[in-house]
C-alpha atoms as a PDB file:
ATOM      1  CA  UNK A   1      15.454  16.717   0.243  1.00  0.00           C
ATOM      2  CA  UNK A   2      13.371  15.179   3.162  1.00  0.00           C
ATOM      3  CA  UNK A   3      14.999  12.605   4.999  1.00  0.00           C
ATOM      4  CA  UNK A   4      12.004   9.981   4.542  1.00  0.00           C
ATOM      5  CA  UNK A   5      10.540  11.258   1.418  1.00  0.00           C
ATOM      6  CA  UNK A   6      11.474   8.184  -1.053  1.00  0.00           C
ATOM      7  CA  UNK A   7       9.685   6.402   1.231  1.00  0.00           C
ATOM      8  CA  UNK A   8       6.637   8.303   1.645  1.00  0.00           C
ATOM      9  CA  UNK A   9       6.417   8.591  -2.339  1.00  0.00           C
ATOM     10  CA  UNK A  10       6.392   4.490  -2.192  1.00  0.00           C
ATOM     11  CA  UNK A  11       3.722   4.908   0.552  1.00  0.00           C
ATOM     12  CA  UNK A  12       1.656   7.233  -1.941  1.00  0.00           C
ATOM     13  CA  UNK A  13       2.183   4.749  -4.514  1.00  0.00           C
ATOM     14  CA  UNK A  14       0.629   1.680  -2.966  1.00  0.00           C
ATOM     15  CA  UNK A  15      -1.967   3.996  -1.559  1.00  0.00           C
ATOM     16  CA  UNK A  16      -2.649   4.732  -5.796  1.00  0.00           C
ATOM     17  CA  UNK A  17      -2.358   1.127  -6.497  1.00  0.00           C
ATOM     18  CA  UNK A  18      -4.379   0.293  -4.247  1.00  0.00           C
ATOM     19  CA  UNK A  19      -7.067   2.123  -5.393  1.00  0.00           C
ATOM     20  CA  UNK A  20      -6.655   1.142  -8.797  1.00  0.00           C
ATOM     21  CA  UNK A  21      -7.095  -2.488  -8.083  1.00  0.00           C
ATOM     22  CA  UNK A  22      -9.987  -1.821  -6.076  1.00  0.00           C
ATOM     23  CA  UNK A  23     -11.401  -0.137  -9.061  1.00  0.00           C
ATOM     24  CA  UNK A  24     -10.493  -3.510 -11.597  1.00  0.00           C
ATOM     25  CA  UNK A  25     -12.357  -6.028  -8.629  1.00  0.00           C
ATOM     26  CA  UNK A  26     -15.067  -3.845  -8.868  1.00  0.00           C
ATOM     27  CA  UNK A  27     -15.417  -3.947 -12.436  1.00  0.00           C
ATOM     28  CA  UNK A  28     -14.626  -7.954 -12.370  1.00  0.00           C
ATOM     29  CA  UNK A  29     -17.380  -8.536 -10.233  1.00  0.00           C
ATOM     30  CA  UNK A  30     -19.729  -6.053 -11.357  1.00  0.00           C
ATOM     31  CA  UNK A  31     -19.233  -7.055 -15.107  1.00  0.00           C
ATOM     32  CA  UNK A  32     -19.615 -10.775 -14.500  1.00  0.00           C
ATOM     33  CA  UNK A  33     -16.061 -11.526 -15.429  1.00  0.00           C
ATOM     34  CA  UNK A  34     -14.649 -15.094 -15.272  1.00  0.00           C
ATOM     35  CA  UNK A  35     -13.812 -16.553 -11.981  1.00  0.00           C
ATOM     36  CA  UNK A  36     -10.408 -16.902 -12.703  1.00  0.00           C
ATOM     37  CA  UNK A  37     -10.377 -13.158 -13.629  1.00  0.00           C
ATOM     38  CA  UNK A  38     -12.425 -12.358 -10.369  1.00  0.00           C
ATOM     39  CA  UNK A  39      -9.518 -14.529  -8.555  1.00  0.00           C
ATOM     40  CA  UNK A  40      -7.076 -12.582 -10.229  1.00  0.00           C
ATOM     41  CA  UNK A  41      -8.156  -8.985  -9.125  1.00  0.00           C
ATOM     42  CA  UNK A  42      -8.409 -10.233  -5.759  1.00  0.00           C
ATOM     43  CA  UNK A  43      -5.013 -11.720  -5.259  1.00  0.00           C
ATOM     44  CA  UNK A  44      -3.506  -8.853  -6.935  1.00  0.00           C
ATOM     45  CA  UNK A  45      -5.710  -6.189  -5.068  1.00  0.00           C
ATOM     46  CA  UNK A  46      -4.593  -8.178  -1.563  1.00  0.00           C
ATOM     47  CA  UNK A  47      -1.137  -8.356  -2.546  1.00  0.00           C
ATOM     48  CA  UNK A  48      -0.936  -4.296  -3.140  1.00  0.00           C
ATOM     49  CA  UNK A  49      -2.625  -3.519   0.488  1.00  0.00           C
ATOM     50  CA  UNK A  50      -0.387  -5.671   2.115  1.00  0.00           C
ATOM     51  CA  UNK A  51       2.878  -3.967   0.708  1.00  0.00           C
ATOM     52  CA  UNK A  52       0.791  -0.551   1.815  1.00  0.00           C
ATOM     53  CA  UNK A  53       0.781  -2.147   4.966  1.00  0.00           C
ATOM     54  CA  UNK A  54       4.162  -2.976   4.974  1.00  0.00           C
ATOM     55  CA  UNK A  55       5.232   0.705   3.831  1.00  0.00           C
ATOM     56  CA  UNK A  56       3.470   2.164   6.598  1.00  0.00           C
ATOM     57  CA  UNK A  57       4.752  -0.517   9.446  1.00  0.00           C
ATOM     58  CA  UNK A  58       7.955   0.663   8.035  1.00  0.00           C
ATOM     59  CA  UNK A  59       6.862   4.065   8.620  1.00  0.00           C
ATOM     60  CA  UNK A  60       5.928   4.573  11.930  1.00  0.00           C
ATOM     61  CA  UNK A  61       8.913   1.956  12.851  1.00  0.00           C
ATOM     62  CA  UNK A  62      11.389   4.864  11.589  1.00  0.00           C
ATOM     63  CA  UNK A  63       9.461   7.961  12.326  1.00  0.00           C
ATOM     64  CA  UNK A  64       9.474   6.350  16.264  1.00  0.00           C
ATOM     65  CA  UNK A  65      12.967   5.423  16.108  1.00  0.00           C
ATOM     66  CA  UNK A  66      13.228   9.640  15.024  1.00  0.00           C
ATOM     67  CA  UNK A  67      11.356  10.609  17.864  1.00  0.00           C
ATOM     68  CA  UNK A  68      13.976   8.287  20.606  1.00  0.00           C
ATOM     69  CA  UNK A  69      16.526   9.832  18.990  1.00  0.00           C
ATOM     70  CA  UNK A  70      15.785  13.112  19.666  1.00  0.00           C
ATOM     71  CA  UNK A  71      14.334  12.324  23.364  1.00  0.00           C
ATOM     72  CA  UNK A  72      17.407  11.061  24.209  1.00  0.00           C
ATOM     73  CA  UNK A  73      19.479  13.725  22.997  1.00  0.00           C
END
């Protein structure tokens, strides 16, 4: 098994969600949906990229941390 590679399966995840709420704004605002509805897919749609973003900060904080390691070794 990879070192990081529960992590990168979460990354892939949010990456997936994040297209899938993409996909249900779309559709509430293209379908004239409710504004509460509209409000919804937005919050939940900004909520998913920002644990994405959070995944890959994590990321790049670890795989860094990797690469010290091994320059000071």
């Amino acid at each position: 098994m990879k070192k990081f590679e529960v992590e990168e399966r979460i990354e892939y995840i949010y990456q997936s969600a994040v297209r899938l709420a993409e996909g249900v704004l779309e559709d509430a605002c293209a379908r004239d949906w409710p504004d509460h509805a509209v409000a919804k897919a937005a919050m939940e749609w900004h909520v998913i990229r920002l644990m994405l973003e959070d995944s890959k900060r994590w990321r790049d904080k670890v795989r860094k941390a990797d690469f010290d390691a091994v320059e000071s070794t």
